[in-house]
N, C-alpha and C. Protein backbone atom coordinates (compact mmCIF):
# COMPACT_ATOMS: atom_id res chain seq x y z
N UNK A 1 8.78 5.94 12.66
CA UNK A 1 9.16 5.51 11.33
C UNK A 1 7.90 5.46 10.48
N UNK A 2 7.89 6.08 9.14
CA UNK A 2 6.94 6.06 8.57
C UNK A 2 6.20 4.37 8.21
N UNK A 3 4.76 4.66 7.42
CA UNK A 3 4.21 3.01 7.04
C UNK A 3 3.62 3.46 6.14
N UNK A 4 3.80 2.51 4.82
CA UNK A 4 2.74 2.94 4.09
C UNK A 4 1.50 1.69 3.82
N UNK A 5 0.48 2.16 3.59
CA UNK A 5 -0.72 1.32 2.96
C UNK A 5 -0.27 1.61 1.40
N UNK A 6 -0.08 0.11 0.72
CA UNK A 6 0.10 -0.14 -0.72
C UNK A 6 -1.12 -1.08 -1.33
N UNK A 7 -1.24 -0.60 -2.76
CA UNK A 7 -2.36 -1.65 -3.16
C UNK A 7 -1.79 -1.52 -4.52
N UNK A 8 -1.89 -3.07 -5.31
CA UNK A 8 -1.93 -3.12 -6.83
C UNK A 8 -2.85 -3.00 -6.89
N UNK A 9 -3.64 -2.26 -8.02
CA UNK A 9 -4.91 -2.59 -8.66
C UNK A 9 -5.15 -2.61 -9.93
N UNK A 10 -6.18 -3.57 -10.37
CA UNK A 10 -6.30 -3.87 -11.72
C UNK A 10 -7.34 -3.38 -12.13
N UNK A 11 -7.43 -1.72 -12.19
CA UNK A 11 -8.97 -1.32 -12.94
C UNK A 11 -9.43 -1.72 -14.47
N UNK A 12 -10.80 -2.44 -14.23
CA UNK A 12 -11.30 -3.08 -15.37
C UNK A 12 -12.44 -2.09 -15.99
N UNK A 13 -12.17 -1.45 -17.33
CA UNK A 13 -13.13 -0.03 -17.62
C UNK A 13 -14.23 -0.39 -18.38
N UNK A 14 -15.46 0.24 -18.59
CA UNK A 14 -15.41 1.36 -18.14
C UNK A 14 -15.63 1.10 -16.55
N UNK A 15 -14.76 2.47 -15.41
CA UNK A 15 -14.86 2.22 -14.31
C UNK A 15 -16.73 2.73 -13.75
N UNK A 16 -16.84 1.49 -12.05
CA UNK A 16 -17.99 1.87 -12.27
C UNK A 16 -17.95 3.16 -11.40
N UNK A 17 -19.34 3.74 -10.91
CA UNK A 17 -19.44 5.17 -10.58
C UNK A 17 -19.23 5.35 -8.94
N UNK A 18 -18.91 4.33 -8.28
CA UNK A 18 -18.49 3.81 -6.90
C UNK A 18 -17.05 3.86 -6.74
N UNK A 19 -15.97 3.62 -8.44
CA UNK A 19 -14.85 4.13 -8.44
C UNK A 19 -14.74 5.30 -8.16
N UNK A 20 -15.37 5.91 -8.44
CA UNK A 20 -15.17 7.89 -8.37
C UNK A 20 -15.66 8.05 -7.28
N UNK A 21 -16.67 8.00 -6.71
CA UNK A 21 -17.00 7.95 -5.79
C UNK A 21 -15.94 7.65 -4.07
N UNK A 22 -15.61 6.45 -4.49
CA UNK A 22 -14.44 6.31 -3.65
C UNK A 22 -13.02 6.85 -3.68
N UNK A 23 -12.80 7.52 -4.57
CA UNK A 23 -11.25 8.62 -5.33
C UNK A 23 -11.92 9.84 -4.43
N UNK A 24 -12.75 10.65 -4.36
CA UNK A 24 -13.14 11.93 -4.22
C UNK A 24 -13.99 11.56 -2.22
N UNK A 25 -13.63 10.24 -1.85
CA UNK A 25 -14.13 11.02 -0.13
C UNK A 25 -12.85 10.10 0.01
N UNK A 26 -11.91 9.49 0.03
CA UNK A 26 -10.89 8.43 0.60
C UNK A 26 -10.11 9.54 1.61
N UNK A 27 -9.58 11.04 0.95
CA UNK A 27 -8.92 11.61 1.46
C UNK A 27 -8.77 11.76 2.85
N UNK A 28 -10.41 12.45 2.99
CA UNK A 28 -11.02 12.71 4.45
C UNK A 28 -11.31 11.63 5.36
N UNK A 29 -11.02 10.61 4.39
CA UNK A 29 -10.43 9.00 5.88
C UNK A 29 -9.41 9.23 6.33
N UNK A 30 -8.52 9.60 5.33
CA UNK A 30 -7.05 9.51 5.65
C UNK A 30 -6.46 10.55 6.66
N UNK A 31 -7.12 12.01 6.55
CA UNK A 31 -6.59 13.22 7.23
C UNK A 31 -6.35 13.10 8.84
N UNK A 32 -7.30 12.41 9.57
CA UNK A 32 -7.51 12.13 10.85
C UNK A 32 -5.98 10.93 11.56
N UNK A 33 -5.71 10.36 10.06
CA UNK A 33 -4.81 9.34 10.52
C UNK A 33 -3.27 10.04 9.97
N UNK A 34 -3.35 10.98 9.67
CA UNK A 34 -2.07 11.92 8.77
C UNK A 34 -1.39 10.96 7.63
N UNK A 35 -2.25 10.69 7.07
CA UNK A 35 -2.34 10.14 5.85
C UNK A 35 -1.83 10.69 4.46
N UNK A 36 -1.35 10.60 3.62
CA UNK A 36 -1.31 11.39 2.15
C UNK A 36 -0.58 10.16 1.30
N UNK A 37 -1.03 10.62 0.31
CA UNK A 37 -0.57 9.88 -1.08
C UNK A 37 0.59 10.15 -1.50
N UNK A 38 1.55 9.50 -1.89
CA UNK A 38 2.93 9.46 -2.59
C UNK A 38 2.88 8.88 -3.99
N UNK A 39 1.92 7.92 -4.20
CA UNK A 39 1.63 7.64 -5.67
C UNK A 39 0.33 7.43 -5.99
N UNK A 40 -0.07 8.20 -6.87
CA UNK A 40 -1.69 7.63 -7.11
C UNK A 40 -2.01 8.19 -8.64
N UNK A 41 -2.79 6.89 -9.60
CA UNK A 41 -2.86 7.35 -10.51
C UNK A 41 -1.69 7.69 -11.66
N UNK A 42 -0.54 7.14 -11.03
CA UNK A 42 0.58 7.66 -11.80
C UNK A 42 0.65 6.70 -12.98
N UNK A 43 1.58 6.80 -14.63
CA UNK A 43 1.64 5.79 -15.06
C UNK A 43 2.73 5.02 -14.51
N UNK A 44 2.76 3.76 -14.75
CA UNK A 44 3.57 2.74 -14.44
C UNK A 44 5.08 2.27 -15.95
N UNK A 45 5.98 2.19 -15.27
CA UNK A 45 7.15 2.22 -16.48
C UNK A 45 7.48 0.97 -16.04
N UNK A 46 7.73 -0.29 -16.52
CA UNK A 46 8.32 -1.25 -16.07
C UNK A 46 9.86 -1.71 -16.59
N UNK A 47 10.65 -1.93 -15.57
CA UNK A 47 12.00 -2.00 -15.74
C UNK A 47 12.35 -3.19 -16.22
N UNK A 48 11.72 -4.21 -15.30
CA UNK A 48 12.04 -5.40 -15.38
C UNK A 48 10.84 -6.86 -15.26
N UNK A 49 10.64 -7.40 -16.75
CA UNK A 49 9.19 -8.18 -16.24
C UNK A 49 8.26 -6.57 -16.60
N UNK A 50 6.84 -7.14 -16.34
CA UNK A 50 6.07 -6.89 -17.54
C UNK A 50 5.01 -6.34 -15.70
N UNK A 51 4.29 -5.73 -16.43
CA UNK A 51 3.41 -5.02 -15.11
C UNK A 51 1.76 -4.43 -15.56
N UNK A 52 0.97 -4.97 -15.08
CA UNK A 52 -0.14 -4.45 -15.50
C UNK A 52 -1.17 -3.98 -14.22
N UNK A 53 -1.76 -2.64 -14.52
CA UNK A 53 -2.38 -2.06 -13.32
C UNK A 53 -2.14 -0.84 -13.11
N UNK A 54 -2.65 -0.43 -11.26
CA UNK A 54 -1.78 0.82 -11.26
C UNK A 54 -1.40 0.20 -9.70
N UNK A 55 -0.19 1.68 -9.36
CA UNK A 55 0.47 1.60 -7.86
C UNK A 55 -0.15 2.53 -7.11
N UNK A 56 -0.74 2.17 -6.07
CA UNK A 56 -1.28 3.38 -4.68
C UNK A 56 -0.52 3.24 -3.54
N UNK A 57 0.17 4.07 -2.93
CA UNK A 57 0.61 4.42 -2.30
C UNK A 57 0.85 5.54 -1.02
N UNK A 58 0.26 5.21 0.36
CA UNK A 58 -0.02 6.11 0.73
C UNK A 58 0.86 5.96 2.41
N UNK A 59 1.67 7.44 2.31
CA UNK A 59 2.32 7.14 3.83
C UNK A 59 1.39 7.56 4.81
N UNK A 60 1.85 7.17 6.05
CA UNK A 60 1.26 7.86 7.42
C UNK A 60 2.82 7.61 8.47
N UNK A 61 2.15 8.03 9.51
CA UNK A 61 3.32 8.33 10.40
C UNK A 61 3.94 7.21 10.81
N UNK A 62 3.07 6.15 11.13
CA UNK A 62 3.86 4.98 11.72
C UNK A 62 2.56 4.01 11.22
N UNK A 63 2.96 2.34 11.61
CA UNK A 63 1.92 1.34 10.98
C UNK A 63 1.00 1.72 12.61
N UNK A 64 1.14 2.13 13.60
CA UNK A 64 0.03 1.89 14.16
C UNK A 64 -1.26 3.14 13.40
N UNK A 65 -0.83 3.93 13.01
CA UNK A 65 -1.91 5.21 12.34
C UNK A 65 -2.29 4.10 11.21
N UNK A 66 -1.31 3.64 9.95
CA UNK A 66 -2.17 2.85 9.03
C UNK A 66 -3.16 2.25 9.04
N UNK A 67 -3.27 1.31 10.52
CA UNK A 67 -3.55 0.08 10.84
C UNK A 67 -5.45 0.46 11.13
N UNK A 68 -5.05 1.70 12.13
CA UNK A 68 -6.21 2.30 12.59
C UNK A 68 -6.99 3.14 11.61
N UNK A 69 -6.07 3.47 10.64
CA UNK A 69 -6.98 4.16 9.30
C UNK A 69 -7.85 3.24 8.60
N UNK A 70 -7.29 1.91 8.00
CA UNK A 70 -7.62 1.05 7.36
C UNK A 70 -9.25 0.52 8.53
N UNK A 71 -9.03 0.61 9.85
CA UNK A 71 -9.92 -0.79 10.61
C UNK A 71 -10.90 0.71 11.13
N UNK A 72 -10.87 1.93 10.11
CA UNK A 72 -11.54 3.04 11.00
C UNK A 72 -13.12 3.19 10.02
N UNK A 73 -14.09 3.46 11.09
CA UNK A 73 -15.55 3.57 10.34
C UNK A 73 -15.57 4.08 9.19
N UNK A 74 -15.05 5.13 8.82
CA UNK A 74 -14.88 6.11 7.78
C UNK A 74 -14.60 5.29 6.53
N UNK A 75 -13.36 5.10 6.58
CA UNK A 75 -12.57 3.81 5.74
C UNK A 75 -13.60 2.72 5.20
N UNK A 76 -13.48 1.95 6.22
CA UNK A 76 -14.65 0.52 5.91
C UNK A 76 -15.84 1.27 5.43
N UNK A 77 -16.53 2.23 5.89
CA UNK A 77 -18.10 2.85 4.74
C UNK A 77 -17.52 2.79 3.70
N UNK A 78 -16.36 3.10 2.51
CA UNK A 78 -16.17 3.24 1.47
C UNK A 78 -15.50 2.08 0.83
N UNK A 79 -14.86 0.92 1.74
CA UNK A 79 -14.16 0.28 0.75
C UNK A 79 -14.47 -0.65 0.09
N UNK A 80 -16.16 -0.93 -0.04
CA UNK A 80 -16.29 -1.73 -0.59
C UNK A 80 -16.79 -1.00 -2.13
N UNK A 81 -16.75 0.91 -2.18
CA UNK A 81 -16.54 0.64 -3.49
C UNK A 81 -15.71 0.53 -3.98
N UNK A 82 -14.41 0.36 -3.79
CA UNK A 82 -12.77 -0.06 -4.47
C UNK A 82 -13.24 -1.75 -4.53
N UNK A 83 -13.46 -2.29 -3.41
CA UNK A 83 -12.87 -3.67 -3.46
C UNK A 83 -14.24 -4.56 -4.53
N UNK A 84 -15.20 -3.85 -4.46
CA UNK A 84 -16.52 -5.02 -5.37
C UNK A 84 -16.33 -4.24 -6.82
N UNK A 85 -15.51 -3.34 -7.00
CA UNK A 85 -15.34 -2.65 -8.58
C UNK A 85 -13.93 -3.07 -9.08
N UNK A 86 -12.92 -3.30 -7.92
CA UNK A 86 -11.10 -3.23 -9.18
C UNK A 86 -10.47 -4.35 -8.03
N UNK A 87 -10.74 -5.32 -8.87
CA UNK A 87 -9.78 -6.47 -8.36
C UNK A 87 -8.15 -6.09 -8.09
N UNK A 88 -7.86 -6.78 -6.91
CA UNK A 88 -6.40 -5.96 -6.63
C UNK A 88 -5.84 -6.58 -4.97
N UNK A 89 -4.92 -6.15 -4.54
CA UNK A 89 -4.41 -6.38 -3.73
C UNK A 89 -4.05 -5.27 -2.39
N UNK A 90 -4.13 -5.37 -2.01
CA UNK A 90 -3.82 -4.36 -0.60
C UNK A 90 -3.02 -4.61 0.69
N UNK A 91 -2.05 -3.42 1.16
CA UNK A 91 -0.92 -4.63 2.51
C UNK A 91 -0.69 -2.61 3.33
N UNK A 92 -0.66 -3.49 4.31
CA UNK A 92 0.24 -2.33 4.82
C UNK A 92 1.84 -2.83 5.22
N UNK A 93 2.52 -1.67 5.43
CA UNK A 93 4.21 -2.13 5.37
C UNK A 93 5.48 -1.21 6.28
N UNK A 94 6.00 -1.34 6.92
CA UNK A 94 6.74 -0.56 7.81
C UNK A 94 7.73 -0.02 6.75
N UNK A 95 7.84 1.16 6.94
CA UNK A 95 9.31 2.02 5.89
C UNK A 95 10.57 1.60 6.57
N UNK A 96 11.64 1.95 6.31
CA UNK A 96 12.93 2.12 6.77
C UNK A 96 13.62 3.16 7.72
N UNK A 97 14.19 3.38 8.35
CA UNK A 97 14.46 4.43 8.82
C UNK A 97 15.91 5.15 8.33
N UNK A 98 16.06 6.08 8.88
CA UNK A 98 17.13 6.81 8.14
C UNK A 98 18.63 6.36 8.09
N UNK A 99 18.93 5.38 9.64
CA UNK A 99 19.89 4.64 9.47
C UNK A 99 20.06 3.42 8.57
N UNK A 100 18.87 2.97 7.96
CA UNK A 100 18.70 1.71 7.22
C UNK A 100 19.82 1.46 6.24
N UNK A 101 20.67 0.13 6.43
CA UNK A 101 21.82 -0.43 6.05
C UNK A 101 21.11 -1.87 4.87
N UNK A 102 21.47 -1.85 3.56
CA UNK A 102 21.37 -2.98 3.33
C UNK A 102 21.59 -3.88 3.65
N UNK A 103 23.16 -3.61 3.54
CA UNK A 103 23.63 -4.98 4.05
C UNK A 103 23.73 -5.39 5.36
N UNK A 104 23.32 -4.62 6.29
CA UNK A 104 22.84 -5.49 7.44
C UNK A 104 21.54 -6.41 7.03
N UNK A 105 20.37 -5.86 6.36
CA UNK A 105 19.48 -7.10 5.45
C UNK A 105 20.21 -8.73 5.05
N UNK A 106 20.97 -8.03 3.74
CA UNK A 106 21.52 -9.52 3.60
C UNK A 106 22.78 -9.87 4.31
N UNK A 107 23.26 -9.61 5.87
CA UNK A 107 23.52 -10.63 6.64
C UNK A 107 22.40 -11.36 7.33
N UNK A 108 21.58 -10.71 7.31
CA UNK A 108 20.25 -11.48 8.25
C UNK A 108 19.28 -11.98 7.48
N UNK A 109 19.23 -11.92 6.30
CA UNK A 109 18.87 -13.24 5.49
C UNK A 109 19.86 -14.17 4.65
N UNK A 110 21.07 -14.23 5.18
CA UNK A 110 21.78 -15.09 4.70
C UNK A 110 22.01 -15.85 5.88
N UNK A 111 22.20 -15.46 7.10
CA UNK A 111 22.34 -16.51 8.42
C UNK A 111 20.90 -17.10 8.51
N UNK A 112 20.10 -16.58 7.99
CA UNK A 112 18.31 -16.96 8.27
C UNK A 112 18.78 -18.23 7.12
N UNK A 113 18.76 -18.03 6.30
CA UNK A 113 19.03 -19.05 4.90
C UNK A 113 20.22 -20.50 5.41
N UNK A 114 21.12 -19.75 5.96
CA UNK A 114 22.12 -20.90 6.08
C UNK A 114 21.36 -22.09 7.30
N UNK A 115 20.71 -21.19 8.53
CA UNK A 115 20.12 -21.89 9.40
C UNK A 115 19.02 -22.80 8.60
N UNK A 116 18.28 -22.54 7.93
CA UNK A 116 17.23 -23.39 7.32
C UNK A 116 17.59 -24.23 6.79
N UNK A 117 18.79 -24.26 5.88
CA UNK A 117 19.12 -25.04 4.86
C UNK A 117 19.96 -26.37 6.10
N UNK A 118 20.57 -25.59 7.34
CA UNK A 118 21.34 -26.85 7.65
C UNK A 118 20.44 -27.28 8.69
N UNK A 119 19.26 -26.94 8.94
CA UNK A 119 18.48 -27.68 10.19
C UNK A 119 17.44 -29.20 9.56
């Protein structure tokens, strides 16, 4: 099942030269872990509530490849020019799979909910 590594970020301009820097080698972290981008750089449209920043988005095959991309030498040499230049947030996250049912979700956070509320 796929995983992606997500980050909000709040680039504050002008960006510094460690931003670019880190845009133009990130890739060749990622290739080893079969990595690629699904959103990057895109603008942001907000539907609902108000949104400031941008969305990065990047799948790999499963969270154990994410996990090992993110904690891999390559990676860590560069991320501190993202993280000491654009305040922001970063997660990794398991996708869904192809059988994925909502509403099996909200039965299992509504018995999760009812248990809390009556314990």
């Amino acid at each position: 099942m796929p995983a992606y590594a997500m980050a909000q970020l709040r680039p504050v301009p002008p960006l510094a030269e460690g931003v670019f820097a880190y845009i133009e080698r990130i890739q060749e972290t990622m290739d080893p872990f079969g990595g690629r981008f699904l959103v990057h750089g895109a603008d942001i449209e907000p539907l609902d509530g108000s949104f400031e920043g941008a969305i990065v988005v990047i799948e790999f095959p499963d969270l154990a490849a994410a996990r090992a991309w993110y904690a891999s030498d390559a990676y860590q040499a560069i991320l501190p020019l993202r993280t000491d230049n654009i305040p922001g947030s970063a997660f990794l996250v398991d996708g869904v799979g192809p059988d994925y049912d909502p509403r099996r979700t909200a039965a299992r956070m509504r018995a999760a909910q009812a248990a809390a509320l009556s314990a």
